[in-house]
Protein backbone atom coordinates (compact mmCIF):
# COMPACT_ATOMS: atom_id res chain seq x y z
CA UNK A 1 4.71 36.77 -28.16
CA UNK A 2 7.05 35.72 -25.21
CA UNK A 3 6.95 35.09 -21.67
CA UNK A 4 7.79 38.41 -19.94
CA UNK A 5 10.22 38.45 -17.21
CA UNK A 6 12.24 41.02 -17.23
CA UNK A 7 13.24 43.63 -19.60
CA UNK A 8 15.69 46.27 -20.49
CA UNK A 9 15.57 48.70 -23.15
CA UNK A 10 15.59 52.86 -23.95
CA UNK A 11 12.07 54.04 -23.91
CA UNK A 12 9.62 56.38 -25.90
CA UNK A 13 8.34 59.08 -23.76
CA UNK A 14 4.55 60.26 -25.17
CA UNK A 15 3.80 62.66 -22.75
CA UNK A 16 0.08 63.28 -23.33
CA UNK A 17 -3.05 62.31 -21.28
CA UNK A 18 -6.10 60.61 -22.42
CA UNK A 19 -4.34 58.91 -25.81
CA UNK A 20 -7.16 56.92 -26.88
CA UNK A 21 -7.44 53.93 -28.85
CA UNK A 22 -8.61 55.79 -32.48
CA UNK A 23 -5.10 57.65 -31.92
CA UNK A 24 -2.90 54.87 -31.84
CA UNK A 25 -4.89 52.78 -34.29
CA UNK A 26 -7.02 55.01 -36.47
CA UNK A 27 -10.30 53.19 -37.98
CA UNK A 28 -8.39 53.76 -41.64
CA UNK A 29 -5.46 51.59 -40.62
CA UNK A 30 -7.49 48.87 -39.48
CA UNK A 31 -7.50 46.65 -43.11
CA UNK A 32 -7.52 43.11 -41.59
CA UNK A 33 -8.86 41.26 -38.61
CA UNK A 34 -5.32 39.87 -38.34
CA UNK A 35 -2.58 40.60 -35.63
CA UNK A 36 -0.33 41.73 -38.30
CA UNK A 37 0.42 44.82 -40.49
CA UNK A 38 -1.21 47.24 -38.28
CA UNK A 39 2.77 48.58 -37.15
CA UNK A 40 2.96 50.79 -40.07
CA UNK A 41 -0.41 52.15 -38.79
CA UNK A 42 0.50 53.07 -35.34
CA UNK A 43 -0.53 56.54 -34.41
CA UNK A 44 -0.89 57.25 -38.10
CA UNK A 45 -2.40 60.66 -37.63
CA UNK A 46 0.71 61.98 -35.48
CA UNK A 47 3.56 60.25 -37.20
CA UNK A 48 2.96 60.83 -40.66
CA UNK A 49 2.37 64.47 -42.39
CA UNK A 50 -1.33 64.66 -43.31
CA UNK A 51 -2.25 63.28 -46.25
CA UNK A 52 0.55 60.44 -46.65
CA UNK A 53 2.92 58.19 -45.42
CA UNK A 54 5.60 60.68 -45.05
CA UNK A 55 7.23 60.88 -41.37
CA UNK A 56 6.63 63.96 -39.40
CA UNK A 57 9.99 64.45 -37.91
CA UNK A 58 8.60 66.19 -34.47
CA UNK A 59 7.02 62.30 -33.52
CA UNK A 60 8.95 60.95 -30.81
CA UNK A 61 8.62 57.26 -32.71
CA UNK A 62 10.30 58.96 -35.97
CA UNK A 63 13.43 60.15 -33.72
CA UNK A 64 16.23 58.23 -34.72
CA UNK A 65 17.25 58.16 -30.58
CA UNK A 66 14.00 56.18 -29.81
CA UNK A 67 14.65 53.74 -32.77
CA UNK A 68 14.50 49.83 -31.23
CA UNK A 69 12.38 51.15 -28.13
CA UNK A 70 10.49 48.32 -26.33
CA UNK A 71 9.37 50.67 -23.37
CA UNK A 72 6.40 53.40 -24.15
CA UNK A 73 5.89 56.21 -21.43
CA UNK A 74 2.49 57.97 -21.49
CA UNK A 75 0.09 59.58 -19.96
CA UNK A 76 -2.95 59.09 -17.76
CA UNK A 77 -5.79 57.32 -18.98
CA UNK A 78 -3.98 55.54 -21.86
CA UNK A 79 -5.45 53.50 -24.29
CA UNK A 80 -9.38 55.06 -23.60
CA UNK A 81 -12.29 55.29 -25.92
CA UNK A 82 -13.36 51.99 -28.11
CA UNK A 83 -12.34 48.89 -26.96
CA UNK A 84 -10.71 48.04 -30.16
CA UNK A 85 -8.21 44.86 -29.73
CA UNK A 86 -5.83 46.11 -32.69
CA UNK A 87 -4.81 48.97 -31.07
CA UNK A 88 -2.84 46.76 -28.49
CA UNK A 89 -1.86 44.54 -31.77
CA UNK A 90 -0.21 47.74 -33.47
CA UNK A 91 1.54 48.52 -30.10
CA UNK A 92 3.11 44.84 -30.06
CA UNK A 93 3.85 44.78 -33.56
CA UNK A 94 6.17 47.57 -33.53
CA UNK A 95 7.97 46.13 -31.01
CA UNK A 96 6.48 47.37 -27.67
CA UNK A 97 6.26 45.17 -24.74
CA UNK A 98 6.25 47.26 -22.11
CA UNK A 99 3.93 50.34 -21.52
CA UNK A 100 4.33 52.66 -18.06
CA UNK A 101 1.18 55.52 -17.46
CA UNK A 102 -0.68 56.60 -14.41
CA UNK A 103 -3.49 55.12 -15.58
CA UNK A 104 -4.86 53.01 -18.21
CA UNK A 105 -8.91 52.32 -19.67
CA UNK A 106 -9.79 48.87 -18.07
CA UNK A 107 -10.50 46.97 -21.26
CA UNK A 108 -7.38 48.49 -23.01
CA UNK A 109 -5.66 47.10 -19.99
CA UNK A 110 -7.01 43.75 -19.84
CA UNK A 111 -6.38 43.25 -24.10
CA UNK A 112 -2.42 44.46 -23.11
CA UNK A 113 -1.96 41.57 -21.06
CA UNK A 114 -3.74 38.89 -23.31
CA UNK A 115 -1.66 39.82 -25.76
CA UNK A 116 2.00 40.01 -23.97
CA UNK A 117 2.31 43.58 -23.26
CA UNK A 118 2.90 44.41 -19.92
CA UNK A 119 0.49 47.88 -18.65
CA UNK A 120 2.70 49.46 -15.93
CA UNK A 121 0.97 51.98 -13.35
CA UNK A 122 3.07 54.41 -11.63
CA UNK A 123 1.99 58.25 -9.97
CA UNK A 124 2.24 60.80 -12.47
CA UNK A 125 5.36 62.21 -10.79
CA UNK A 126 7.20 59.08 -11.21
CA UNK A 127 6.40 58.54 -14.76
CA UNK A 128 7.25 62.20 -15.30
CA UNK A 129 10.69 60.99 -13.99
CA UNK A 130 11.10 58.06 -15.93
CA UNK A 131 10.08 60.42 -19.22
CA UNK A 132 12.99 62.91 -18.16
CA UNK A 133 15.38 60.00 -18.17
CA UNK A 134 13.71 58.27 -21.61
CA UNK A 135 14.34 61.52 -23.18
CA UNK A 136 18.36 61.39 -22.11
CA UNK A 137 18.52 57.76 -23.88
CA UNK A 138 18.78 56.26 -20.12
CA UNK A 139 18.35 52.51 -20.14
CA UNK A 140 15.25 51.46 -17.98
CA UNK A 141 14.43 47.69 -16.63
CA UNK A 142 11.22 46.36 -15.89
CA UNK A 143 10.91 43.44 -13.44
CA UNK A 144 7.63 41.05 -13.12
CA UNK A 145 9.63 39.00 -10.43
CA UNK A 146 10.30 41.89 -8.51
CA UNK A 147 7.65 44.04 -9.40
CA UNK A 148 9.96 47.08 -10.37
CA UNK A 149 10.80 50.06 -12.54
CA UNK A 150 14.32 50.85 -12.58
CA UNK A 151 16.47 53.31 -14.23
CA UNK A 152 19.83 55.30 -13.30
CA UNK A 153 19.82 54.41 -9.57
CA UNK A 154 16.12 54.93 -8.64
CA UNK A 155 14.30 51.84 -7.97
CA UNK A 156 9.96 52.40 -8.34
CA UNK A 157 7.75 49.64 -7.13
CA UNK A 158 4.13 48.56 -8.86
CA UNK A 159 1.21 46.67 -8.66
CA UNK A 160 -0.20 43.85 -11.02
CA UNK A 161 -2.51 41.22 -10.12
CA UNK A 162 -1.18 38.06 -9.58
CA UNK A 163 -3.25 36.29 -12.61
CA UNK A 164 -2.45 38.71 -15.31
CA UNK A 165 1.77 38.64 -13.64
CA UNK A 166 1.39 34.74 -14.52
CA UNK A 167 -0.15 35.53 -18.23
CA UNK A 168 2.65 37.56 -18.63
CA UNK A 169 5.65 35.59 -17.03
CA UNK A 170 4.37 32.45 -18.79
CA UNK A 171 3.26 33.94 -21.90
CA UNK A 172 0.15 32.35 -21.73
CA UNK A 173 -3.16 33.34 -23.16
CA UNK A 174 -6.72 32.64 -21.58
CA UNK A 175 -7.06 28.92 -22.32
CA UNK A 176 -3.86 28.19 -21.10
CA UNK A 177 -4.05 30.10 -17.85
CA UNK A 178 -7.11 27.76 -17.45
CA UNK A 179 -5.94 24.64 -18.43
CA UNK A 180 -3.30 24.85 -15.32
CA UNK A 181 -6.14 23.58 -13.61
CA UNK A 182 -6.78 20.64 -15.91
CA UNK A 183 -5.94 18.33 -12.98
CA UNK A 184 -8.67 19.99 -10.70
CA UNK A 185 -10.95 20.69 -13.76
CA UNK A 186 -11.18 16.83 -14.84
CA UNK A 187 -11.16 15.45 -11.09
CA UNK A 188 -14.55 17.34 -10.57
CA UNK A 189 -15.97 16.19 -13.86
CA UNK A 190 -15.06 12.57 -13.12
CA UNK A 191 -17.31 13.02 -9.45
CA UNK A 192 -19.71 15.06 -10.84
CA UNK A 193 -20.21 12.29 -13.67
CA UNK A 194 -20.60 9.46 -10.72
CA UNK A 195 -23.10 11.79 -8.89
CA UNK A 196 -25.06 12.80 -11.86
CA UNK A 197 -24.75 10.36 -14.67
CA UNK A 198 -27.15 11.52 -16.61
CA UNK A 199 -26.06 15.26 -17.22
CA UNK A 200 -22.97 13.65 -19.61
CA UNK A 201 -24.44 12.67 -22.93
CA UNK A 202 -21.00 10.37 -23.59
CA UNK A 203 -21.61 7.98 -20.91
């Protein structure tokens, strides 16, 4: 992935509540522990005709006017049931970096962000807006410096932490994040080691 900062691009409005994780990865799809090659599996059981790999034209992801879309627009409680990490994989691997709900499963949250896909909370009215406008092709920006949704003129604010903003801006995964403490990190190993010599087997 990249660092985050700002991005502009149409958007894919999935206008249904409670997508969980099976949906947008099904077990079936999942062939490797790898990051890669899930895309083609991504919500198998709605974009393909049952039975094959042939695309059901009525999927918003097989209209030819959502082609390229970075943004995803869904609804509440997005990404819920099993924790499974490759459904965020499959997400990034088709080329989303961006997804805007009401609300999200915690853990489905926390794997977006470790793996440089920004999870977006808005009220249901304003994502409902932001659908309306993905479904006219309108171009929509979304700001981590400024913390902002924007799209023909309207301007919505929203919340994200300030440690999974950084993870995000920086592009940086969980060892990294820490490591920005190295400085602080090997200062109180270096007292602790002169207080209590004997806890550090290398000395």
């Amino acid at each position: 992935m990249t660092a985050l900062v700002r991005l502009e691009s149409i958007a894919a409005p999935l206008m249904r509540d409670n997508i969980d994780t099976d949906a947008i990865i099904p077990s079936r799809e999942m062939k490797s522990v790898s990051k890669t090659g899930l895309a083609d599996g991504l919500f198998a059981g709605w974009r393909y005709v049952a039975g094959g790999r042939e695309p059901d034209p009525s999927f918003v992801l097989n209209d030819p006017r959502f082609r390229g879309a970075q943004i995803l627009i869904a609804g509440a409680n997005f990404g819920c049931g099993s924790s499974r990490e490759h459904a965020v994989w499959a997400l990034a691997e088709y080329g989303f970096r961006v997804i805007v709900a009401p609300s999200f499963s915690p853990i489905f949250q926390a794997n977006c962000v470790r793996n440089g896909v920004a999870p977006v909370i808005l009220p249901h009215d304003q994502v409902a807006a932001l659908a309306a406008l993905a479904a006219q092709r309108v171009s929509i920006a979304v700001d981590l410096a400024t913390m902002t949704v924007s799209a023909s003129g309207h301007v919505w604010p929203f919340a994200l932490e300030d440690e999974p903003r950084m993870m995000l801006m920086e592009d940086l995964d969980a060892i990294e994040l820490t490591l920005k403490d190295r400085a602080a990190i090997e200062a109180f190993r270096s007292a602790d080691a002169r207080a209590r010599p004997w806890i550090y087997l290398d000395r």
